[in-house]
N, C-alpha and C. Protein backbone atom coordinates (compact mmCIF):
# COMPACT_ATOMS: atom_id res chain seq x y z
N UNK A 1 157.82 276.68 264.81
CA UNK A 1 157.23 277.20 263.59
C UNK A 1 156.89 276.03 262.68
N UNK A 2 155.49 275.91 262.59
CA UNK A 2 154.97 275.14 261.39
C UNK A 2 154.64 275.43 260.24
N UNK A 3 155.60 275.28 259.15
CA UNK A 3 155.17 276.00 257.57
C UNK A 3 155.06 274.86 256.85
N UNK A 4 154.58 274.62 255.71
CA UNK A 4 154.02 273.65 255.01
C UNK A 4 154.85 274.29 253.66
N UNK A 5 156.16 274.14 253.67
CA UNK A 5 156.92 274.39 252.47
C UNK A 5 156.74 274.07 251.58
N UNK A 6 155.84 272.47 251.11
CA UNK A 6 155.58 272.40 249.59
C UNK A 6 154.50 273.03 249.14
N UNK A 7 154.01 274.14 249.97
CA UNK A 7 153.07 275.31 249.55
C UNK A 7 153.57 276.50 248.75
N UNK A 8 154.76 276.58 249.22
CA UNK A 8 155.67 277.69 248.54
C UNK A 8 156.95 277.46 247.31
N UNK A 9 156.71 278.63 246.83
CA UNK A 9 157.68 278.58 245.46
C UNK A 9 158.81 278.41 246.05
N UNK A 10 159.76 277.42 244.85
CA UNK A 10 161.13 278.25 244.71
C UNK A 10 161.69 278.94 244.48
N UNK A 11 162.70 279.11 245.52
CA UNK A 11 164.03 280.82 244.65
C UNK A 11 165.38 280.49 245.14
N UNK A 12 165.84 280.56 243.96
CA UNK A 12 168.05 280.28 244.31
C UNK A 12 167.99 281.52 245.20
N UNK A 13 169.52 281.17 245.64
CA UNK A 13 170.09 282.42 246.20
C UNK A 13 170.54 283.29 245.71
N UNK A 14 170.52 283.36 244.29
CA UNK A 14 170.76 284.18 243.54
C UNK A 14 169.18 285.33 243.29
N UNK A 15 168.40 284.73 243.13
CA UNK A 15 166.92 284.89 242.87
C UNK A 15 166.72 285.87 244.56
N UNK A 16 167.32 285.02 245.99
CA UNK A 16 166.95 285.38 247.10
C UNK A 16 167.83 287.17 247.25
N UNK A 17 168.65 286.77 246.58
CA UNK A 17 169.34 287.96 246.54
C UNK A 17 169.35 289.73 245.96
N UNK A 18 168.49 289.60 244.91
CA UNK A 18 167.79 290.21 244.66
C UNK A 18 166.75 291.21 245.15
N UNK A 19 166.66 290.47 246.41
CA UNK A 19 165.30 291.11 247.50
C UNK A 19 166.03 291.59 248.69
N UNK A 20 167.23 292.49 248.39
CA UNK A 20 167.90 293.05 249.40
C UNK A 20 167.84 294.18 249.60
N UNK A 21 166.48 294.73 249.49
CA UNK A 21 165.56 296.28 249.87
C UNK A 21 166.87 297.50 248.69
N UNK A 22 167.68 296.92 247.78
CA UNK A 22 167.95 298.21 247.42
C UNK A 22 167.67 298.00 246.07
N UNK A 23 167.42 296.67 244.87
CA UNK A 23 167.07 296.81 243.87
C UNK A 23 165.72 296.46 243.82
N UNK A 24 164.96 296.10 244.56
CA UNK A 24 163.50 295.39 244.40
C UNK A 24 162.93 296.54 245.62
N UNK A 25 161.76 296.35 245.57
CA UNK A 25 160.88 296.90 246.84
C UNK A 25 160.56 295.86 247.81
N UNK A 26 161.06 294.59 247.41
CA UNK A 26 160.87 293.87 248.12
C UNK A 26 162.02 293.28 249.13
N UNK A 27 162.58 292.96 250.83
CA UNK A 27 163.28 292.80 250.91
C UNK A 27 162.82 291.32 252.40
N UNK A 28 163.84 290.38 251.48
CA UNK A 28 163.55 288.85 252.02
C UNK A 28 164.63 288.74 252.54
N UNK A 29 164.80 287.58 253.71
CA UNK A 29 165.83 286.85 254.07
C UNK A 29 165.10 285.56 253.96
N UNK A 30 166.06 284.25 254.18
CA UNK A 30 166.05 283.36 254.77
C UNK A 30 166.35 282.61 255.73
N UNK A 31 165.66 281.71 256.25
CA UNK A 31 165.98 281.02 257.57
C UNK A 31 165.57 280.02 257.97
N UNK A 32 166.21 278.74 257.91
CA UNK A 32 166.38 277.49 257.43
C UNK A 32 165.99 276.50 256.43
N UNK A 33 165.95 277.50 255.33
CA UNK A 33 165.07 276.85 254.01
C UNK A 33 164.20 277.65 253.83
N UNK A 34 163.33 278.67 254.65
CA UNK A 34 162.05 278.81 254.49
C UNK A 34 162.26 280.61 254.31
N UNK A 35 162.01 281.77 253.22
CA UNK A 35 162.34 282.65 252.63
C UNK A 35 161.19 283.29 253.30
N UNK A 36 161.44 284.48 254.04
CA UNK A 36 160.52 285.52 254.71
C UNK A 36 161.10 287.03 253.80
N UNK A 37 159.17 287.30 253.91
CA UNK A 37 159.14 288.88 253.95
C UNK A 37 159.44 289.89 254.89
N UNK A 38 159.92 290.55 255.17
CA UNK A 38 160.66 291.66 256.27
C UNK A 38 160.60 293.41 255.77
N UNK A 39 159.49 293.14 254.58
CA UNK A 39 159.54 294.28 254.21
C UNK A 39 158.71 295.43 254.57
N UNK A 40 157.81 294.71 256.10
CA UNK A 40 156.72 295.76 256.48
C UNK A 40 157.62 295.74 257.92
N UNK A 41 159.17 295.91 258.18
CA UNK A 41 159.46 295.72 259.73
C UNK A 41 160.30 296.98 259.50
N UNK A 42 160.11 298.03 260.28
CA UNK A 42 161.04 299.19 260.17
C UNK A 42 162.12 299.57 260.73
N UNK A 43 162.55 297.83 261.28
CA UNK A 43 164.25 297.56 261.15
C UNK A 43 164.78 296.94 260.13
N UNK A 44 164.34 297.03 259.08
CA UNK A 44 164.71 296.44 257.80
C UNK A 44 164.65 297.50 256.87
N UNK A 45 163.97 298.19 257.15
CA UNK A 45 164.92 299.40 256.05
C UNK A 45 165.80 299.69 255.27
N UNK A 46 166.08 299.53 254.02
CA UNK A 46 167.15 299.82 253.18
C UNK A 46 167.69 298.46 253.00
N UNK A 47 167.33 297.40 253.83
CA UNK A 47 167.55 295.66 253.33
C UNK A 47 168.70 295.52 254.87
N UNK A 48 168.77 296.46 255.55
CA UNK A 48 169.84 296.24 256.68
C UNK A 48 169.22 296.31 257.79
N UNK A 49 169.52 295.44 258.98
CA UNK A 49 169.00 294.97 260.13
C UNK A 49 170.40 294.85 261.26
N UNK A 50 170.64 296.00 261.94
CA UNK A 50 172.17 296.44 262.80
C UNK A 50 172.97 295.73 261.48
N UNK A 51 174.17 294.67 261.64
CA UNK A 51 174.85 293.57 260.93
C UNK A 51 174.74 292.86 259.81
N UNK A 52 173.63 292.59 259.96
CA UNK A 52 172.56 291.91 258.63
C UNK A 52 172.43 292.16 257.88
N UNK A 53 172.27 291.56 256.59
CA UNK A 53 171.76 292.11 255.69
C UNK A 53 170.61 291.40 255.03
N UNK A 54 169.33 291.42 254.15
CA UNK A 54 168.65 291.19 253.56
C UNK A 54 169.22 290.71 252.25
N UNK A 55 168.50 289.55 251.53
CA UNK A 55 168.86 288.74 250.24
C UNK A 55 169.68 287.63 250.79
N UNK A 56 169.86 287.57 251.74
CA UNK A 56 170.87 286.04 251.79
C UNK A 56 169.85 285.33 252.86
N UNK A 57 170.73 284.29 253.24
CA UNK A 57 170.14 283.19 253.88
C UNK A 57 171.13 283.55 255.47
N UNK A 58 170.13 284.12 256.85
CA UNK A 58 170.55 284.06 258.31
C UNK A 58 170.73 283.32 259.21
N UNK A 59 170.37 282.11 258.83
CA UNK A 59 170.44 280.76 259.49
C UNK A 59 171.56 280.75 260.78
N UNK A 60 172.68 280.97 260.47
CA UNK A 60 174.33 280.79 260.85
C UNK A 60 174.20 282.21 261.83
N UNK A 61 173.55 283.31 261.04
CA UNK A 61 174.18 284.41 261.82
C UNK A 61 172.55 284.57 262.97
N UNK A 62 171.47 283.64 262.82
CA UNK A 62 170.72 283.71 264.33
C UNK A 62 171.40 283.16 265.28
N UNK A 63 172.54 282.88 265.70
CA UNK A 63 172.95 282.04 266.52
C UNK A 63 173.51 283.79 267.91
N UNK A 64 174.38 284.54 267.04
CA UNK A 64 174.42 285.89 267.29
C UNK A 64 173.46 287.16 267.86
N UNK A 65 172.06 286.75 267.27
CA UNK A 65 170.97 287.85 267.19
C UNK A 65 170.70 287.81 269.06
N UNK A 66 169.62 288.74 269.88
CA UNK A 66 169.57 288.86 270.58
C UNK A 66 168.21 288.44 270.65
N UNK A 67 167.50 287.42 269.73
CA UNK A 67 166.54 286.97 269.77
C UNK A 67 166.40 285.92 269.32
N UNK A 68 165.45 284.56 269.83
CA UNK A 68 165.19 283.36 268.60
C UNK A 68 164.55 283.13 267.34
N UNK A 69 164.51 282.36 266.54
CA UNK A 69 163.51 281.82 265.60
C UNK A 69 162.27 282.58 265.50
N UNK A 70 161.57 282.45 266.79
CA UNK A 70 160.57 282.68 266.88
C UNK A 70 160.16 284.06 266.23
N UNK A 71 161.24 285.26 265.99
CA UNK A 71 160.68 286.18 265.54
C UNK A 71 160.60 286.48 264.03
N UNK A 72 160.58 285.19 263.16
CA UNK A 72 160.19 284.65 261.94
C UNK A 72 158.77 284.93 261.93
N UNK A 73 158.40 284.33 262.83
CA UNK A 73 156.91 283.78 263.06
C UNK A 73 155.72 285.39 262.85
N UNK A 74 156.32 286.73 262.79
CA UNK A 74 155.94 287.88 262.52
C UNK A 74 155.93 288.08 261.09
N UNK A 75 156.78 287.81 260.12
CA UNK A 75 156.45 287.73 258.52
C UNK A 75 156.20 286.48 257.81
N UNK A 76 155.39 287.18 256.97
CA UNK A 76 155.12 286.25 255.99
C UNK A 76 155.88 285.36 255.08
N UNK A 77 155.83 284.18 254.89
CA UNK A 77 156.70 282.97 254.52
C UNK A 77 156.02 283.19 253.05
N UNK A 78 157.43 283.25 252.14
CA UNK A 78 156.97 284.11 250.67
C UNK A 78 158.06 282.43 249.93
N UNK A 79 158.43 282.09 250.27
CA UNK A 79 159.55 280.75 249.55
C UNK A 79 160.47 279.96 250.35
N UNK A 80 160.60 278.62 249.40
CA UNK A 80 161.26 278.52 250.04
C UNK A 80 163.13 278.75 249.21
N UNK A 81 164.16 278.42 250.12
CA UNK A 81 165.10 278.36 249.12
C UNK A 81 165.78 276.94 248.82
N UNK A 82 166.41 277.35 247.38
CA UNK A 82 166.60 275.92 247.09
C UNK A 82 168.06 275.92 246.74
């Protein structure tokens, strides 16, 4: 995955947190610095993904998933985190 991060805003994790599909309409994770939208995937629903949750940073817990990185590469790169 090639993203050009000094294209994108910043957001704390406090800020990232926020976007955990139950107070915003919007619901983000992160994953390795770089803050994705997940809010058009209809396993993200309600900000929960099986284990997961939306607003934090997944980095640690892709190691677990039954898939790689690569399925970043389906939403849109909305920030990064700082």
């Amino acid at each position: 995955m090639s993203i050009d991060s000094s294209l994108l805003k910043n957001y704390t994790r406090s800020q990232l947190a926020l976007r955990n599909g139950s107070d915003r309409e919007e619901i983000w994770c992160a994953y390795q610095g770089i803050i994705y939208d997940v809010s058009a995937s209809r396993l993200w629903r309600n900000g929960k993904h099986y284990e997961h949750w939306a607003g934090q940073d997944l980095t640690a817990e892709l190691v677990d998933a039954p898939h790689a990185d690569w399925v970043f590469t389906r939403f849109p790169a909305v920030g990064r985190l700082v």
